[in-house]
Protein backbone atom coordinates (compact mmCIF):
# COMPACT_ATOMS: atom_id res chain seq x y z
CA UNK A 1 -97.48 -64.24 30.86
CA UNK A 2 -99.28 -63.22 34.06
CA UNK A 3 -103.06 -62.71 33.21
CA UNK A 4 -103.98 -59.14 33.82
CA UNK A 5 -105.96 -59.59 36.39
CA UNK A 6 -104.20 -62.37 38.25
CA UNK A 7 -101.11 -60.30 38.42
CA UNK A 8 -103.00 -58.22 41.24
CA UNK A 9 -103.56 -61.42 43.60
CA UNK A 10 -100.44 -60.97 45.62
CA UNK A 11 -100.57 -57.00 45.70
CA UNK A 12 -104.36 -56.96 46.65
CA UNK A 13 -103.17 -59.92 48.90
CA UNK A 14 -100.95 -57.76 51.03
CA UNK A 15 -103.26 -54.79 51.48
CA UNK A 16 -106.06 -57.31 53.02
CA UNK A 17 -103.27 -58.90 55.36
CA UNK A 18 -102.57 -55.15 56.48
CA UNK A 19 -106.21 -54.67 56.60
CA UNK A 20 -106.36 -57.80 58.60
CA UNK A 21 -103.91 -56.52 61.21
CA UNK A 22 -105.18 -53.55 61.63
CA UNK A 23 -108.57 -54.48 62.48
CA UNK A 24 -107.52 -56.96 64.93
CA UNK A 25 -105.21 -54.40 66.55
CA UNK A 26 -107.21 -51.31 67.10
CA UNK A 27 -110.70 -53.66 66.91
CA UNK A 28 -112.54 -51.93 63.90
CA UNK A 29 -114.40 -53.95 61.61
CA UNK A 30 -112.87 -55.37 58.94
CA UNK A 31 -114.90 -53.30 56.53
CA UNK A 32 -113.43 -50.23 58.29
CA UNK A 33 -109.72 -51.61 58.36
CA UNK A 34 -110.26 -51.90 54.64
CA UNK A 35 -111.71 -48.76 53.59
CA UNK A 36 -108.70 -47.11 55.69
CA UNK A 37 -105.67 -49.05 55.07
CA UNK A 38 -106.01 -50.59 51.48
CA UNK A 39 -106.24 -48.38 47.82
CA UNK A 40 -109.16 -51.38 46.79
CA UNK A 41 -111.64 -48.36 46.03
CA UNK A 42 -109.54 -46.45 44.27
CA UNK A 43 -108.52 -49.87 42.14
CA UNK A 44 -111.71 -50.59 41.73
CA UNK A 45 -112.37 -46.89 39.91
CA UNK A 46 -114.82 -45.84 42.57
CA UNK A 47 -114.89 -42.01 44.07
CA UNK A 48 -116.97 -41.88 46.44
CA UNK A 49 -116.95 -44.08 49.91
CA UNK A 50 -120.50 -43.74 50.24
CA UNK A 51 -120.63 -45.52 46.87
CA UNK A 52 -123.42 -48.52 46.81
CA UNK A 53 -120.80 -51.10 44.88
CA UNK A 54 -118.49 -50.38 47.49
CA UNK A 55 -120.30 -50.61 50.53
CA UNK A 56 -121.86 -53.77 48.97
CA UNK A 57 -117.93 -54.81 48.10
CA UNK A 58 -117.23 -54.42 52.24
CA UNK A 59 -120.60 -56.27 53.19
CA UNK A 60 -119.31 -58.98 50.83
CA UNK A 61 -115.98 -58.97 52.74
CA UNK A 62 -116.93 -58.86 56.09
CA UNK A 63 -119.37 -62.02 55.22
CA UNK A 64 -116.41 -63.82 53.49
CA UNK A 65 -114.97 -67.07 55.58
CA UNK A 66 -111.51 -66.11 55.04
CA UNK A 67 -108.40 -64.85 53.75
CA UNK A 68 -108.48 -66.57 50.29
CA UNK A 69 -112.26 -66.09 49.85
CA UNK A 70 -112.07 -62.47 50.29
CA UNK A 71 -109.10 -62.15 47.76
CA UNK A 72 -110.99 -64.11 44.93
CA UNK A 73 -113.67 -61.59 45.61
CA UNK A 74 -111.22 -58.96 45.21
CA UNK A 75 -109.94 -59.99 42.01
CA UNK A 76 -113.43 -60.91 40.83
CA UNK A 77 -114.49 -57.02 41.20
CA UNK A 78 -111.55 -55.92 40.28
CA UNK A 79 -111.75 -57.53 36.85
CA UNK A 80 -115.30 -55.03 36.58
CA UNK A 81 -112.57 -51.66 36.73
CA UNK A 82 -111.92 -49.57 34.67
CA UNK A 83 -108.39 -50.41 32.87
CA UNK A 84 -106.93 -47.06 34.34
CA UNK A 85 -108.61 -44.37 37.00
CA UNK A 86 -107.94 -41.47 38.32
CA UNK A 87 -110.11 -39.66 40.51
CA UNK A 88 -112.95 -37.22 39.07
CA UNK A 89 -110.87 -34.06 40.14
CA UNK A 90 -107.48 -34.61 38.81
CA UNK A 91 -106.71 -33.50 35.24
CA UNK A 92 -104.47 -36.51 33.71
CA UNK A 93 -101.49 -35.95 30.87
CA UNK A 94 -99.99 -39.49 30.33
CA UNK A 95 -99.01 -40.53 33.00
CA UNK A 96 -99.23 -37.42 35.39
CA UNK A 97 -102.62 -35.39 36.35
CA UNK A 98 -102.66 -32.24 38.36
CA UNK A 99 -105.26 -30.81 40.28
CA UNK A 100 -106.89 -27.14 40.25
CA UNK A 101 -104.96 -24.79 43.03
CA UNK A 102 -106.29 -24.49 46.40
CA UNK A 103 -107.23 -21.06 47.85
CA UNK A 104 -103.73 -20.30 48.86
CA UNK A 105 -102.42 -20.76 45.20
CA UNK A 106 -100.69 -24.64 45.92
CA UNK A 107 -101.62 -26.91 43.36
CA UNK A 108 -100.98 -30.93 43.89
CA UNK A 109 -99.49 -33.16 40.77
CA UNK A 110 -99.29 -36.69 40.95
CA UNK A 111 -98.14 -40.03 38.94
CA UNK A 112 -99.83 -43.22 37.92
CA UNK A 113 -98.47 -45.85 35.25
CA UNK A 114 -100.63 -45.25 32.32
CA UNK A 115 -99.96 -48.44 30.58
CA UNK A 116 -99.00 -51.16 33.15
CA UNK A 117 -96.88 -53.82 31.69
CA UNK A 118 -95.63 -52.10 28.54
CA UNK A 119 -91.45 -52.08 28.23
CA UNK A 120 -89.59 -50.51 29.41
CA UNK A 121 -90.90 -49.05 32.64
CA UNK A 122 -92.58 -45.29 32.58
CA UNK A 123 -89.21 -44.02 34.54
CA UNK A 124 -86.29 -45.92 32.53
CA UNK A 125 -84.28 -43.62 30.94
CA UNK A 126 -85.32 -44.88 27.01
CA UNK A 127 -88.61 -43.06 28.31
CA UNK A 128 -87.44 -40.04 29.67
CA UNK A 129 -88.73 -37.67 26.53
CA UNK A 130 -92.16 -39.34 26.80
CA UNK A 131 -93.01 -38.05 30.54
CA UNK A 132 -90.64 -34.36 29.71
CA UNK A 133 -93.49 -34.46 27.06
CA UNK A 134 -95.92 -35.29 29.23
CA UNK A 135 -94.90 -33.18 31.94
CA UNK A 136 -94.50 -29.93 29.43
CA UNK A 137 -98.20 -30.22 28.17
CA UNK A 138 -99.17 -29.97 31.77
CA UNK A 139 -97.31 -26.87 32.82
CA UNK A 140 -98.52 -25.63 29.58
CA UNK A 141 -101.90 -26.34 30.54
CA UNK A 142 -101.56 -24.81 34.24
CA UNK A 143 -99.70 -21.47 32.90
CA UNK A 144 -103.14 -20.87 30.52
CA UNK A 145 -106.04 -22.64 32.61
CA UNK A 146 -104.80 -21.70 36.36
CA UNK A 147 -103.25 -18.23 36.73
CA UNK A 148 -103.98 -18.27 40.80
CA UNK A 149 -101.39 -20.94 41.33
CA UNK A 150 -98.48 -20.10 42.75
CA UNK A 151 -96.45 -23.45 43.89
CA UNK A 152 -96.37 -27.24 43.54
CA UNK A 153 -97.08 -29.99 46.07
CA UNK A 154 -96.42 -33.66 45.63
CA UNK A 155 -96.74 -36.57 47.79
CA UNK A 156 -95.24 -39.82 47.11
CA UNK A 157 -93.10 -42.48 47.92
CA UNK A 158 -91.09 -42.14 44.18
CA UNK A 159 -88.83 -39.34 45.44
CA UNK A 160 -87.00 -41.56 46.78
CA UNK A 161 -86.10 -42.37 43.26
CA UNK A 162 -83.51 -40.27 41.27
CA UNK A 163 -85.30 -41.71 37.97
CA UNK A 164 -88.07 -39.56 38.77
CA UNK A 165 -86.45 -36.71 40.33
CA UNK A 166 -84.69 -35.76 37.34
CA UNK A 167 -88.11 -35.09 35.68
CA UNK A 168 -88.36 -32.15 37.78
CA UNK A 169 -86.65 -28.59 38.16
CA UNK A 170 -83.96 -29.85 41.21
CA UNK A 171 -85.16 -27.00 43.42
CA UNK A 172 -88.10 -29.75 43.65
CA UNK A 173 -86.26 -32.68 44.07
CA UNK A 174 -83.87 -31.14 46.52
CA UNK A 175 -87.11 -30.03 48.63
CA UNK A 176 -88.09 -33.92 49.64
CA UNK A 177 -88.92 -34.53 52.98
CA UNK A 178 -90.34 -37.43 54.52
CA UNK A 179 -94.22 -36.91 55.26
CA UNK A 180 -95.09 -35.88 58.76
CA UNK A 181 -98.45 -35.65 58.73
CA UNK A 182 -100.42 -39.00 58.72
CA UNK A 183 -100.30 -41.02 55.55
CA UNK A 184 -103.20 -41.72 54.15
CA UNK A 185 -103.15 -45.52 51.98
CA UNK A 186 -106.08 -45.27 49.98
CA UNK A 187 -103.94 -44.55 47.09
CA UNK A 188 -100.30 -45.11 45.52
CA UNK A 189 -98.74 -42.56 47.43
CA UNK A 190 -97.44 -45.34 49.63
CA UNK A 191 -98.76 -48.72 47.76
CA UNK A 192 -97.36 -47.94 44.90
CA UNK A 193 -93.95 -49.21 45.78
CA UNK A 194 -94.46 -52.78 46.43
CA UNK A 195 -95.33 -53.50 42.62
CA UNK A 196 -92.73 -52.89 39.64
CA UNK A 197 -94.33 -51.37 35.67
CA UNK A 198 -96.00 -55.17 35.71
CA UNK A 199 -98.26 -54.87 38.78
CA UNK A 200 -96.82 -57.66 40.01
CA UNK A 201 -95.08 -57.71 43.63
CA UNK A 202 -91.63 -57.22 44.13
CA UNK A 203 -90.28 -60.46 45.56
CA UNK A 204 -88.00 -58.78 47.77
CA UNK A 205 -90.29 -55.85 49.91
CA UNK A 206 -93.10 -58.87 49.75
CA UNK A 207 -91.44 -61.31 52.61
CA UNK A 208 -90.10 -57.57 54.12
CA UNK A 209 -93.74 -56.22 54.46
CA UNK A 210 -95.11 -59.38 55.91
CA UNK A 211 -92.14 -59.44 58.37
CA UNK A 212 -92.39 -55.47 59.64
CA UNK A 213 -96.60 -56.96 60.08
CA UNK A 214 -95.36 -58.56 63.42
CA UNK A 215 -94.00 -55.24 64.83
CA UNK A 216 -96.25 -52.67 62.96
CA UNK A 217 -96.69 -49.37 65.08
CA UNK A 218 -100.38 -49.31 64.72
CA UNK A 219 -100.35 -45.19 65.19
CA UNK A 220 -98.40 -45.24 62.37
CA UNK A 221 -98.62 -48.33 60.08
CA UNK A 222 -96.63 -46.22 57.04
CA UNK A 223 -93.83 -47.12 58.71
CA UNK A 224 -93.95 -51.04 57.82
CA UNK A 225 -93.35 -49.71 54.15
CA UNK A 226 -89.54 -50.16 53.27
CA UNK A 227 -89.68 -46.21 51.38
CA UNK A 228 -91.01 -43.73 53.21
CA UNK A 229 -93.79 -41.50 51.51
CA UNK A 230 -91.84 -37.99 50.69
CA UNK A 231 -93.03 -34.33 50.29
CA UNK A 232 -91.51 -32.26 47.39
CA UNK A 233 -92.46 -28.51 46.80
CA UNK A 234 -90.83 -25.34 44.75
CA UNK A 235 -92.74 -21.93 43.50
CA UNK A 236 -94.40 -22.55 39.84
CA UNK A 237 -91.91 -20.69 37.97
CA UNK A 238 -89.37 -23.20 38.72
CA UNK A 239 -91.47 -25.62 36.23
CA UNK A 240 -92.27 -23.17 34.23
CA UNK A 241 -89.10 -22.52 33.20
CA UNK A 242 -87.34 -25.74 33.45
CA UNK A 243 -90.10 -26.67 30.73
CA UNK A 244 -89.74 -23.82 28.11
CA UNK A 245 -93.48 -22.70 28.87
């Protein structure tokens, strides 16, 4: 078995290479290219960019002598994180948090594997009641706690998949489109895709992501990602009454 940690080296691995790129391409420093390009921060259960252990974490990096010295930092801070984070502002059920509605009533949902490693994976179909529970609580939760809301948002590169589609009412999964506006890779919006329910790499998009590195469009590095991130939205009732609340 893959140490829990270690499993990380090859994903962490490709976000400094894009990191790498990018900072040679549009000349930022490195500490820049990785703030903007990797989900590190995130991984490492950190909010705020102004935080001191991260801007200590890109001094480190920027001092490092190379590629394999700033991964073994990487994984060395990383084994300091938290097992499982979510930002400070989402409200987590299971696997899925929401956050409170914006002014015009559209309120943002999202999905992180709550228990990396664990079989079968959070969308195989022997799990499917698990995240319908999951997925009911929340609704629940956002009928009683958030009246104002009035539609659902979500960002990610998983509606590509019909596995987790067919968690949703199929006005929502019907609504996908791929992201227009910039896509921003500090999370697992767009990340997320290159590792399977393990955290560990999928051999096949690892040799394809290093390849699409030599032709990235650096305007729009998203693209080197095989999936593209896609945009899914449908008016509140629609969950509300595919889930019986």
């Amino acid at each position: 078995m893959i140490p829990s940690t270690e499993r990380f080296a090859d994903y962490f691995g490709l976000q400094l290479r894009l990191a790498a790129v990018m900072a040679d391409a549009r000349s930022l420093p490195l500490r820049e290219a990785i703030d903007l390009y990797t989900n590190l921060r995130r991984r490492f259960g950190l909010n705020d960019a102004d935080d001191p252990d991260w801007l200590a974490f890109l001094g480190e990096m920027e001092a490092a002598s190379g590629e394999d010295e700033r991964l073994a930092l990487t994984l060395a801070r990383y084994r300091q994180a938290p097992a499982l984070f979510r930002p400070a502002y989402q409200v987590p059920f299971g696997c899925f948090a929401c956050e409170p509605p914006n002014e015009d009533g559209v309120l943002r949902i999202h999905f992180m594997n709550a228990d990396v490693g664990a079989e079968p994976g959070p969308l195989s179909a022997g799990r499917r009641g698990e995240r319908l529970a999951e997925l009911t609580e929340m609704f629940a939760f956002i009928r009683r706690e958030y009246p104002a809301a009035r539609q659902v948002l979500g960002g990610s590169w998983l509606y590509n998949l019909e596995a987790y589609r067919r968690l949703f009412p199929a006005a929502y999964g019907d609504s996908r489109r791929p992201t227009d506006e910039p896509v921003r890779l500090g999370g697992t919006s767009t990340w997320g895709q290159m590792v399977d329910h393990r955290g560990v790499v999928k051999p096949d998009l690892h040799a394809r992501f290093l390849a699409s590195l030599e032709t990235i469009d650096v305007q729009r590095p998203w693209l080197a990602f095989p999936l593209r991130a896609m945009t899914a939205t449908a008016p509140l009732q629609a969950f509300f009454e595919f889930y019986g609340v």
